[in-house]
N, C-alpha and C. Protein backbone atom coordinates (compact mmCIF):
# COMPACT_ATOMS: atom_id res chain seq x y z
N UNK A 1 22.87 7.17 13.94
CA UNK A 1 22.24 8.03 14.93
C UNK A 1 21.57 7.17 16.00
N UNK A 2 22.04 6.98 17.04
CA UNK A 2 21.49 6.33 18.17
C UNK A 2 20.32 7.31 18.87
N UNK A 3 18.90 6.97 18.60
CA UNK A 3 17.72 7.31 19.39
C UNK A 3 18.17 7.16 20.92
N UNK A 4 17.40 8.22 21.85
CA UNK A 4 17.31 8.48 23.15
C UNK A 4 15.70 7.94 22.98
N UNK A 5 15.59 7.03 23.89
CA UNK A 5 14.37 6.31 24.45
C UNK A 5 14.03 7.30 25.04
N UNK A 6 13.60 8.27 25.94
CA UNK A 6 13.36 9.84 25.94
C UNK A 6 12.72 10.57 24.85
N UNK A 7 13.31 10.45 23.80
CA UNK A 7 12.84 11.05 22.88
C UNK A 7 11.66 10.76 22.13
N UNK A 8 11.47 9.34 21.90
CA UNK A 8 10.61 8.69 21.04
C UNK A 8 9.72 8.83 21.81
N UNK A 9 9.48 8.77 23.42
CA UNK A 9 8.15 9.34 24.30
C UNK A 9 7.61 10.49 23.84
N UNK A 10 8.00 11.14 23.20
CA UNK A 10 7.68 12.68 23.12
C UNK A 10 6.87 12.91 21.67
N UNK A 11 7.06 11.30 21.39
CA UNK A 11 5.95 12.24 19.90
C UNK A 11 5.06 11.19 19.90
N UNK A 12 3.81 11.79 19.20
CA UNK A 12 2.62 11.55 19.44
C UNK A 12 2.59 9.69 18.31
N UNK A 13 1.57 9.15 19.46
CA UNK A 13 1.60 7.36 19.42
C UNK A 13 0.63 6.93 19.63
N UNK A 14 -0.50 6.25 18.76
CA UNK A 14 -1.54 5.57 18.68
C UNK A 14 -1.69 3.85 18.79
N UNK A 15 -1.97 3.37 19.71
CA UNK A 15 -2.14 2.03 19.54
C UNK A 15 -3.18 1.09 18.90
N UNK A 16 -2.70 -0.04 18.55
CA UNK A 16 -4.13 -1.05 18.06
C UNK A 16 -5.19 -0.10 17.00
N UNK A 17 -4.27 0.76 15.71
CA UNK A 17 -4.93 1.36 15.09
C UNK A 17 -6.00 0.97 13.55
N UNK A 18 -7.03 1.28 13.56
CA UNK A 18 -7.96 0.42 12.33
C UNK A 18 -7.08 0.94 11.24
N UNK A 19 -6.87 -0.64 10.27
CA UNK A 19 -6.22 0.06 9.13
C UNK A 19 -7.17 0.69 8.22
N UNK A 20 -8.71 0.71 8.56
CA UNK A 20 -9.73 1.04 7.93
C UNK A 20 -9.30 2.87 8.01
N UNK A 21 -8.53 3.07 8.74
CA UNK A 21 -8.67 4.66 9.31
C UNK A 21 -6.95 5.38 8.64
N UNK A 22 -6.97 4.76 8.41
CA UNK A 22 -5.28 4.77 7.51
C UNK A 22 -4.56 4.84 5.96
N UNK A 23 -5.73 4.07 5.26
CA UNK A 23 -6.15 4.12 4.45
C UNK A 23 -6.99 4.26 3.37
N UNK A 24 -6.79 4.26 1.81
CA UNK A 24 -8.16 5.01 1.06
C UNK A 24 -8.80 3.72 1.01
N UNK A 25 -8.65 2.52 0.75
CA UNK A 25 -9.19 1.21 0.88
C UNK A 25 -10.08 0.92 2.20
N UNK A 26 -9.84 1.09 2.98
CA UNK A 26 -10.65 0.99 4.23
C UNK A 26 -10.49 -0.09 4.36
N UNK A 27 -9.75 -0.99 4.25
CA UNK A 27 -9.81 -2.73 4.85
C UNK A 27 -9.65 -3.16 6.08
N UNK A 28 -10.29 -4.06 6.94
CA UNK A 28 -10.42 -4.50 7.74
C UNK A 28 -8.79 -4.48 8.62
N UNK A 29 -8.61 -4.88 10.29
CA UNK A 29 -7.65 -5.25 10.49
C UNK A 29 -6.62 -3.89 11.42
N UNK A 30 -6.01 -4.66 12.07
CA UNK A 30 -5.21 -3.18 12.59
C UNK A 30 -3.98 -3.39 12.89
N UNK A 31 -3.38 -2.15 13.00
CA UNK A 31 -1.77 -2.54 13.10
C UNK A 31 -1.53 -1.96 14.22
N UNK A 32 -0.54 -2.58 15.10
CA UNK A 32 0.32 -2.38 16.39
C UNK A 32 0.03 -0.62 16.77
N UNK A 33 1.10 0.05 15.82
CA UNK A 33 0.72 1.19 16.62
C UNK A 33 0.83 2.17 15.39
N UNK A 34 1.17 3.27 15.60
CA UNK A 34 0.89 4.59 14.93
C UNK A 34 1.30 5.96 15.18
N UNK A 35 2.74 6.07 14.98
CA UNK A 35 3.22 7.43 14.67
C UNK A 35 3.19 8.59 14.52
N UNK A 36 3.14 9.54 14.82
CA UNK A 36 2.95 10.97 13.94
C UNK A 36 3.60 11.90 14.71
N UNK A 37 4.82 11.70 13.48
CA UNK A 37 5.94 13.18 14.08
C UNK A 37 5.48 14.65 13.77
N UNK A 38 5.61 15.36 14.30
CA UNK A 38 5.14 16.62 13.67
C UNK A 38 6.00 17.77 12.60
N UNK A 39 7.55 17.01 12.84
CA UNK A 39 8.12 18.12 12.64
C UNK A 39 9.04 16.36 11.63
N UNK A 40 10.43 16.97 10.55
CA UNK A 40 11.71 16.33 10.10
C UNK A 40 12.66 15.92 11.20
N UNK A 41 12.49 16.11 12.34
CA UNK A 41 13.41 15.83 13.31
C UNK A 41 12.89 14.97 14.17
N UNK A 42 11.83 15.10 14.48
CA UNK A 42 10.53 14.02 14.63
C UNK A 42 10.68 12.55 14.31
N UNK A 43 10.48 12.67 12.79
CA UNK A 43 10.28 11.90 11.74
C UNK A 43 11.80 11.10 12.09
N UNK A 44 12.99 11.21 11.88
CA UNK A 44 14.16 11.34 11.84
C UNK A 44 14.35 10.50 12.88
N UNK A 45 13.98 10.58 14.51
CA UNK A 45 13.82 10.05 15.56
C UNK A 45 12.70 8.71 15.40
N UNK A 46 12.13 8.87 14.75
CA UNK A 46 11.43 7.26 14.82
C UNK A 46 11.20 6.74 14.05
N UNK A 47 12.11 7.16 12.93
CA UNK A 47 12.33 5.95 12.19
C UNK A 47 13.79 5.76 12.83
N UNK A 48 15.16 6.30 12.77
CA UNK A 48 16.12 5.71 13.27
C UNK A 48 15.59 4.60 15.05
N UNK A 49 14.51 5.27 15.62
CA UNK A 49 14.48 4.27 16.59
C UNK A 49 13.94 3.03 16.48
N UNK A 50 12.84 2.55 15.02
CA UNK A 50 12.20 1.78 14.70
C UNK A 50 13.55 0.56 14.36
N UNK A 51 14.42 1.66 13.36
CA UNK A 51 15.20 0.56 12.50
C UNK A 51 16.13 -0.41 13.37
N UNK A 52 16.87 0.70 14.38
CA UNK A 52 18.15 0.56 15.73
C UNK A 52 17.10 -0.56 16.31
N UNK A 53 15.83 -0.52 16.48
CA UNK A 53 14.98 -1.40 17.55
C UNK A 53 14.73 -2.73 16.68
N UNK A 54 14.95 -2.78 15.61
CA UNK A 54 14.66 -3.78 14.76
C UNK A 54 13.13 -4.14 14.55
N UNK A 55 12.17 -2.87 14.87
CA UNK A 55 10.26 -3.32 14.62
C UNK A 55 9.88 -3.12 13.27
N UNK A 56 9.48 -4.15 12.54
CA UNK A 56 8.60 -4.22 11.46
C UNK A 56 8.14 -2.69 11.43
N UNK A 57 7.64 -1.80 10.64
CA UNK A 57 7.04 -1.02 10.17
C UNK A 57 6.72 -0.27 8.61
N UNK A 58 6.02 0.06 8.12
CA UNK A 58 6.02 1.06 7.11
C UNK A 58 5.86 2.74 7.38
N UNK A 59 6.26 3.31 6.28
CA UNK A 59 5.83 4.91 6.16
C UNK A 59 4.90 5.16 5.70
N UNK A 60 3.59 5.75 5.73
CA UNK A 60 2.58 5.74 5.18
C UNK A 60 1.91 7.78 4.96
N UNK A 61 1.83 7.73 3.69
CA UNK A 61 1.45 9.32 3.44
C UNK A 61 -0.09 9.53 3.51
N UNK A 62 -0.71 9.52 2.18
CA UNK A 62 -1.99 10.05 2.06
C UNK A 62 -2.87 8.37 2.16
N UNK A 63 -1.79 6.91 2.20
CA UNK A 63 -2.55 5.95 2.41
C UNK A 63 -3.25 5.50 1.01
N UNK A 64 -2.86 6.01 0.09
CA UNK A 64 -3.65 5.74 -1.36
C UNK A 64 -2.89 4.15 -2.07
N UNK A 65 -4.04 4.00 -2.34
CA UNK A 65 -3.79 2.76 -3.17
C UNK A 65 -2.89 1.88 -2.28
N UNK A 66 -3.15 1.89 -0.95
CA UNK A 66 -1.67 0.78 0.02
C UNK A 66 -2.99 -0.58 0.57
N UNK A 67 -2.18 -1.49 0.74
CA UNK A 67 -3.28 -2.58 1.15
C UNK A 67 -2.27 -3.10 2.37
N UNK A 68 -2.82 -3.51 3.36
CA UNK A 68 -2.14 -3.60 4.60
C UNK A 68 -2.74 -4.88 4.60
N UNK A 69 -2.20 -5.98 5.67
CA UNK A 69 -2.75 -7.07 5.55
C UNK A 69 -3.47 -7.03 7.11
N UNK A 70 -4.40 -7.61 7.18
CA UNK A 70 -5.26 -7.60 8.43
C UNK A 70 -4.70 -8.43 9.53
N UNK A 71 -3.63 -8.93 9.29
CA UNK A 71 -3.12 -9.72 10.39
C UNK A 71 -1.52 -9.32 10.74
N UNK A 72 -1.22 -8.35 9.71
CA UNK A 72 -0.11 -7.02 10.03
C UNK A 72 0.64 -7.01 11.11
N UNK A 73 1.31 -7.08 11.78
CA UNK A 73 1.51 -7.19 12.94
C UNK A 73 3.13 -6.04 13.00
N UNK A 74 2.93 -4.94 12.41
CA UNK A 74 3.71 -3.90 11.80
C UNK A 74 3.55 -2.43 12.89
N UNK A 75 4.06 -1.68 12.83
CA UNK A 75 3.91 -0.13 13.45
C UNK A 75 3.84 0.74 12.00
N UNK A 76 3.49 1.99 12.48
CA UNK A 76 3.29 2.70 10.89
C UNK A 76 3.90 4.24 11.19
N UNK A 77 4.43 4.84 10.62
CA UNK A 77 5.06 6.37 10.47
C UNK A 77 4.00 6.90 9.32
N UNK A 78 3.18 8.14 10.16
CA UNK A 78 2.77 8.59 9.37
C UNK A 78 2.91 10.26 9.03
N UNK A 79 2.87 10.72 7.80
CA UNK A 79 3.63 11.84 6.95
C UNK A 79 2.37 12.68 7.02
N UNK A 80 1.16 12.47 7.94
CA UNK A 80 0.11 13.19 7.26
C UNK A 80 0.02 14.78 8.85
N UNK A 81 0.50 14.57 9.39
CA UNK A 81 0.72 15.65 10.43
C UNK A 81 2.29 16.36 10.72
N UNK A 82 2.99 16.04 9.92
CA UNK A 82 4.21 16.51 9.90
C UNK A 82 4.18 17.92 9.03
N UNK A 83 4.78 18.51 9.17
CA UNK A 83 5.29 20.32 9.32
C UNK A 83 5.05 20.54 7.70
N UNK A 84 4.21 20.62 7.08
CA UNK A 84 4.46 21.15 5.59
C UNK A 84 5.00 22.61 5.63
N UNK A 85 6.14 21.93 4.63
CA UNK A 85 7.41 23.67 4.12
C UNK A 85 6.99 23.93 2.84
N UNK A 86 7.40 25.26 2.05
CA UNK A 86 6.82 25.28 0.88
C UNK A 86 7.79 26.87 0.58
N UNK A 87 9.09 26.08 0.26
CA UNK A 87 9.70 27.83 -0.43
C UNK A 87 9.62 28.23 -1.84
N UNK A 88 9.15 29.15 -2.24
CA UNK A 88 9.11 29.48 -3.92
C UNK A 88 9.68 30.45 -3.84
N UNK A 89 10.69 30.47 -5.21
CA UNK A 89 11.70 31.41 -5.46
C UNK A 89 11.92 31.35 -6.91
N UNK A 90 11.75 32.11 -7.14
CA UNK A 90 11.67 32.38 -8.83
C UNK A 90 10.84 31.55 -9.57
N UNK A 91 11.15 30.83 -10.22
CA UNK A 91 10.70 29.41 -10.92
C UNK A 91 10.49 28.44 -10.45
N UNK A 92 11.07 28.35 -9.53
CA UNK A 92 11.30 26.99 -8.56
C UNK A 92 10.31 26.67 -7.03
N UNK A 93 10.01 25.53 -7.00
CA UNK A 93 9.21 25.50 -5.35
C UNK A 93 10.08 24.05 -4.87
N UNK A 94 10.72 24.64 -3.35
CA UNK A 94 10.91 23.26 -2.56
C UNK A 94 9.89 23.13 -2.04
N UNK A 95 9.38 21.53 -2.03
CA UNK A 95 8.00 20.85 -1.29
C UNK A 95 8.82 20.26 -0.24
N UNK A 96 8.28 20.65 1.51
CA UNK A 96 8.21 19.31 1.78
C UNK A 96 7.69 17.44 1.59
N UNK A 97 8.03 17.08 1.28
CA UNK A 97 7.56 15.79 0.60
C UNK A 97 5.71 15.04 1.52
N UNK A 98 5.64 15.77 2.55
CA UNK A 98 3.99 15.27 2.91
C UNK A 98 2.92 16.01 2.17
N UNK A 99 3.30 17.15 1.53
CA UNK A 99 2.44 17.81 0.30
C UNK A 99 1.98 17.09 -0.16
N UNK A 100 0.84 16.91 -0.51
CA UNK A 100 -0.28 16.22 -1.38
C UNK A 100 -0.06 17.09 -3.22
N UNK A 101 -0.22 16.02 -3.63
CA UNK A 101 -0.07 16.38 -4.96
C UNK A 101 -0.94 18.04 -5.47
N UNK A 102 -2.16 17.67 -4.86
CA UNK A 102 -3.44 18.25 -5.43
C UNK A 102 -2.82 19.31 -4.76
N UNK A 103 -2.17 19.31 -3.57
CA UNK A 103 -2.29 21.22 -2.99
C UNK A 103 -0.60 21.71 -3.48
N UNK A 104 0.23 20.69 -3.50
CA UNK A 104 1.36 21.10 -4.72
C UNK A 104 1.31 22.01 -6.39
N UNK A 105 -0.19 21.39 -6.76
CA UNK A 105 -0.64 21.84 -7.98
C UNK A 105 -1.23 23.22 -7.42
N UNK A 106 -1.53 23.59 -6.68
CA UNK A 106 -2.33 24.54 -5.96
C UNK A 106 -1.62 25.82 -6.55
N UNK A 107 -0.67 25.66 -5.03
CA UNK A 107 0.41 26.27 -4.80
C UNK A 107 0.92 27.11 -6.18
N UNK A 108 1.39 25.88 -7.23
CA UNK A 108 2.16 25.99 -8.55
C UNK A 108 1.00 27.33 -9.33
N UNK A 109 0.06 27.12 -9.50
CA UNK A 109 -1.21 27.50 -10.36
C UNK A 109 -1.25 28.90 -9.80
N UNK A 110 -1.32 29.04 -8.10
CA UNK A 110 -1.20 30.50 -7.87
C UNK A 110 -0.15 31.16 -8.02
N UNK A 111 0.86 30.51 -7.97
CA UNK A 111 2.33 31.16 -8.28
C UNK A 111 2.68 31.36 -9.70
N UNK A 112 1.59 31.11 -10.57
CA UNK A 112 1.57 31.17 -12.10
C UNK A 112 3.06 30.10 -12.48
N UNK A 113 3.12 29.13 -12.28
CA UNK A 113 4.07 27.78 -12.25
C UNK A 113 3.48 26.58 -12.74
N UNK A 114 4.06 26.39 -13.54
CA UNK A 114 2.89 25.15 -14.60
C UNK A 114 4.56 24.26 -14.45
N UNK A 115 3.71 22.62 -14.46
CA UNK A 115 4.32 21.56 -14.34
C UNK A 115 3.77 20.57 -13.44
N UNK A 116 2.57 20.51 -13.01
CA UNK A 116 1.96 19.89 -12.17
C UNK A 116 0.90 19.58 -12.43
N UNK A 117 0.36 20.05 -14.02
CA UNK A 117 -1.10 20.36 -13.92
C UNK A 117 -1.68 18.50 -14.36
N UNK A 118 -1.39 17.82 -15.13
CA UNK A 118 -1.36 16.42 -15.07
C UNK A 118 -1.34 15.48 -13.74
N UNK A 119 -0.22 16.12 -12.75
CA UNK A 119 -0.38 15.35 -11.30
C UNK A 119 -1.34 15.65 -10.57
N UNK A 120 -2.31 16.58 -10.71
CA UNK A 120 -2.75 17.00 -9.72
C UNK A 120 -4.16 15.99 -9.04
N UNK A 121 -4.85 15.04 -9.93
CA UNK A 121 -5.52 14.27 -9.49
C UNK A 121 -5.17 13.49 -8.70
N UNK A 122 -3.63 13.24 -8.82
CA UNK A 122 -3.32 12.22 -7.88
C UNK A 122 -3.75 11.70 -6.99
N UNK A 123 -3.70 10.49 -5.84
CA UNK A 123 -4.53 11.17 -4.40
C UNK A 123 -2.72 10.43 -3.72
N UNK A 124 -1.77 11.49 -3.98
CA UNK A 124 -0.39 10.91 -3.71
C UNK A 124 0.19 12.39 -3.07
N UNK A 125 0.97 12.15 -2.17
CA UNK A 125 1.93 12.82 -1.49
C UNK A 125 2.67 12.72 -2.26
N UNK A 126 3.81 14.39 -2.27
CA UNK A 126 5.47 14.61 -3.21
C UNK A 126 6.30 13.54 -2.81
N UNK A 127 6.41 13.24 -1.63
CA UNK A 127 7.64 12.02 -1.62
C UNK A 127 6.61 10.26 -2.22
N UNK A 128 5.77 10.13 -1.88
CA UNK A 128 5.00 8.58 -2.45
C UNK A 128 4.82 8.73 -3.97
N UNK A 129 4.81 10.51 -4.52
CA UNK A 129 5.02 10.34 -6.17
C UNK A 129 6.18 10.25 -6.17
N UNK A 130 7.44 10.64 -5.99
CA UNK A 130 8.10 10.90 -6.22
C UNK A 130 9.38 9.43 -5.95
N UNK A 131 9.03 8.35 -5.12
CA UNK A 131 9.64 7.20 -4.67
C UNK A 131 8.69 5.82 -5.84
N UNK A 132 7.75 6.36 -6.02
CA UNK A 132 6.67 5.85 -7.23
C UNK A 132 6.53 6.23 -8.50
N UNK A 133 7.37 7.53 -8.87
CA UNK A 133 7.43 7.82 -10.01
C UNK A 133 5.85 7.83 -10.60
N UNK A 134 5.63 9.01 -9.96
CA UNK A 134 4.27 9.06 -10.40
C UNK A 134 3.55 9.82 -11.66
N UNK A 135 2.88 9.23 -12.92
CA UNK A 135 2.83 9.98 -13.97
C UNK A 135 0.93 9.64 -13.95
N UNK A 136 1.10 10.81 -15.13
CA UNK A 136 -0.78 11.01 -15.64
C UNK A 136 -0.52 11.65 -17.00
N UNK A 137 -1.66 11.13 -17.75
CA UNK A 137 -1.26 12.01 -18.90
C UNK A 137 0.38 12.40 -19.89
N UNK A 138 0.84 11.44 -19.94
CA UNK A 138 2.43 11.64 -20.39
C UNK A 138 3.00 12.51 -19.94
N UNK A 139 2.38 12.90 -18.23
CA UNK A 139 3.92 13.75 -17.55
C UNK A 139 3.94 12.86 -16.20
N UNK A 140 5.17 12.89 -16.31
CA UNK A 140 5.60 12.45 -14.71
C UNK A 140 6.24 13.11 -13.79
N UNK A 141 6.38 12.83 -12.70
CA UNK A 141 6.98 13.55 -11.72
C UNK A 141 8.00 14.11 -11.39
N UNK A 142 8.90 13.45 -12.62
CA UNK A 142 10.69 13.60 -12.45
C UNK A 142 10.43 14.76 -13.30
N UNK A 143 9.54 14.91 -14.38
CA UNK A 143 9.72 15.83 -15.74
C UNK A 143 10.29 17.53 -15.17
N UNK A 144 9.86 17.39 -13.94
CA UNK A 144 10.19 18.71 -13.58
C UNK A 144 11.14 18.72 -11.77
N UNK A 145 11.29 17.99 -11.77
CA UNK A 145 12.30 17.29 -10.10
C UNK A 145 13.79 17.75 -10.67
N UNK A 146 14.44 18.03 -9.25
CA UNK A 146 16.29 18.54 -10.43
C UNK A 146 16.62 17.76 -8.70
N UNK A 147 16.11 17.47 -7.71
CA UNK A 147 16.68 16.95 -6.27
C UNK A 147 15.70 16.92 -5.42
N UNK A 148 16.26 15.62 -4.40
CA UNK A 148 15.74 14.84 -2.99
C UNK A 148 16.72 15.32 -2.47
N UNK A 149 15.46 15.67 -0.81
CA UNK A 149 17.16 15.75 0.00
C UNK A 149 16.49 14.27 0.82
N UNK A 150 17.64 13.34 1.27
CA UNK A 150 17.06 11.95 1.95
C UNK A 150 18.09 11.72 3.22
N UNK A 151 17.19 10.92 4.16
CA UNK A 151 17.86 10.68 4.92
C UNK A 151 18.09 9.16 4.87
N UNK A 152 19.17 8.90 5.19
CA UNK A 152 19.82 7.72 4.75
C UNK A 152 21.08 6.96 5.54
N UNK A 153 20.87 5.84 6.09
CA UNK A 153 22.46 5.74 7.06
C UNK A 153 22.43 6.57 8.22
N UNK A 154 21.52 7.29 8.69
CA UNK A 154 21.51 8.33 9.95
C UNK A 154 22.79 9.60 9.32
N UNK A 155 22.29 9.54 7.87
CA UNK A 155 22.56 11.01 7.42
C UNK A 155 21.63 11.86 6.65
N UNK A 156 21.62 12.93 6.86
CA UNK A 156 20.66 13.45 5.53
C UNK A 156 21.90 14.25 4.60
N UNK A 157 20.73 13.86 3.05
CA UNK A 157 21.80 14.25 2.08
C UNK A 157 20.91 14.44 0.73
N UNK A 158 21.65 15.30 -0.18
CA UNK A 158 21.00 15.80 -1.14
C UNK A 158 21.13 14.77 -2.82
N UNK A 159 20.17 14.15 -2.93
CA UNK A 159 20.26 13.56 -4.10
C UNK A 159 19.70 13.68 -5.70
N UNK A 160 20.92 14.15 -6.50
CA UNK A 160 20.74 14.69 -7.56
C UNK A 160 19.58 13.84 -8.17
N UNK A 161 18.48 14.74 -9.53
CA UNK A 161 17.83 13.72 -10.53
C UNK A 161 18.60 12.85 -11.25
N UNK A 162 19.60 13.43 -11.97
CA UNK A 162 20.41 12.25 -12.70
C UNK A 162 20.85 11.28 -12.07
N UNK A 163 21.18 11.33 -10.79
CA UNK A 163 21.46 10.10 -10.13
C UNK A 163 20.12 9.41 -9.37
N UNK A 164 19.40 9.58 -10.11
CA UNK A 164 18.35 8.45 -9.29
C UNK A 164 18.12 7.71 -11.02
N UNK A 165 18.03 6.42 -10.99
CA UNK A 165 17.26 5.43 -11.84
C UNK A 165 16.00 5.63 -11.72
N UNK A 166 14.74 6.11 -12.88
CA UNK A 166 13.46 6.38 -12.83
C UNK A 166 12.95 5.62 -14.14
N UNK A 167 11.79 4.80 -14.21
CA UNK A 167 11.55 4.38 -15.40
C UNK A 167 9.53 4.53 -14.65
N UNK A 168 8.86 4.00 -15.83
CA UNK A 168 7.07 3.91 -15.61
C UNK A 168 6.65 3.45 -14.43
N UNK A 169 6.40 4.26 -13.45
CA UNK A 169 6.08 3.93 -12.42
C UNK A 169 7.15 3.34 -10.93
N UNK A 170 7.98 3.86 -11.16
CA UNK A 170 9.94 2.72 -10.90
C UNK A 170 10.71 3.86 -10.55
N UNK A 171 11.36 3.52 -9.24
CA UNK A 171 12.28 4.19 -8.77
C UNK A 171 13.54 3.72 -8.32
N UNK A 172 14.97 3.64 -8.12
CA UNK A 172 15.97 3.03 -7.28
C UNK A 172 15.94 3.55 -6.21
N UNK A 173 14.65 4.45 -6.01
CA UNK A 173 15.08 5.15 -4.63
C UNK A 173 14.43 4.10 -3.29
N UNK A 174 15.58 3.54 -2.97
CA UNK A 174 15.38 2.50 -1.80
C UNK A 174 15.97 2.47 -0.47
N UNK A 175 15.41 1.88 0.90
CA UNK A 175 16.05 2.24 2.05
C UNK A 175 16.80 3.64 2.61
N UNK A 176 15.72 4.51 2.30
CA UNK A 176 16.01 5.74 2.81
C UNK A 176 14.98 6.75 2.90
N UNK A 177 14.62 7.76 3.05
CA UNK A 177 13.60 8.53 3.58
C UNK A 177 13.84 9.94 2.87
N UNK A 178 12.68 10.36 1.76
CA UNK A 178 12.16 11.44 1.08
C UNK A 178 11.83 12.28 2.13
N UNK A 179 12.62 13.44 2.38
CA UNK A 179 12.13 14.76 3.35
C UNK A 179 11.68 15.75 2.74
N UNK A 180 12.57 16.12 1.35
CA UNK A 180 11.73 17.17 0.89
C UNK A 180 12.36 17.37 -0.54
N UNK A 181 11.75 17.79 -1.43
CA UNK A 181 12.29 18.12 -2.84
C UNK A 181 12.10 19.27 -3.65
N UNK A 182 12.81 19.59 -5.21
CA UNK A 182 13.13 21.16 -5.45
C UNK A 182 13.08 20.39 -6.85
């Protein structure tokens, strides 16, 4: 997917940002600039323009437990103003993946939907548990996951549980981008 330089003007861009303000650590130091798509199509547009441009960067969700180095010299995509989706249908809830654990458990608890109740301390976004394999209490995150949809190669695509490698804390899910899961 070739980015329109056009486009990447259009979503919202912070410069020379404190990584103190980014993260739950608060550490010193700041990075280049600062992202925030609002919408998956957004998102989609700057990271394919980051990668096509060849700039250092990370994705960054709720910022928990991440340590940035103070001399960083990185851009950052961040998941924390982007479009939360949330379909429930029978048994089942698709998350968009910037859901925070704690309001995932929410959600589940009012919908009388148990499987979350262990994650919910987290201080982790559905896609950073879910690329982290995130567990509490002998449940983890996959225990109840059946699919990712990811974007990948400047495609998006749906990736089964059995086909992801998951072990304690361990994912194969690499070089590609968690949009949303079921």
């Amino acid at each position: 997917m070739k980015t329109n330089k056009n486009d990447i003007l259009k979503i919202e861009f912070e410069e020379d940002v404190p990584i103190s303000k980014i993260t739950t650590y608060k550490t010193d130091g700041t990075i280049k600039g600062l992202f925030s798509p609002k919408n998956e199509k957004e998102f989609i547009i700057t990271y394919s323009f980051l990668k096509e441009n060849n700039l250092p960067f990370i994705i960054i969700g709720n910022g928990s437990n991440l340590l940035i180095s103070p001399n960083a010299n990185i851009l950052a995509i961040s998941t924390k103003k982007l479009r939360q989706n949330i379909q429930i249908k029978e048994n089942t809830v698709r998350f968009s993946t910037s859901i925070s654990l704690a309001k995932a458990y929410s959600l589940c608890c009012h919908n009388q939907l148990r499987g979350f109740e262990a994650l919910a301390g987290i201080p982790a976004t559905i896609g950073g548990a879910i690329k982290n394999n995130a567990s509490a209490f002998g449940q983890s995150i996959f225990d109840n996951l059946e699919w990712i949809k990811i974007f990948k190669d400047g495609k998006i695509s749906i990736l089964k549980k059995e086909n992801i490698s998951f072990s304690y804390h361990s994912t194969n899910i690499k070089n590609c981008i968690i949009l949303s899961a079921k």
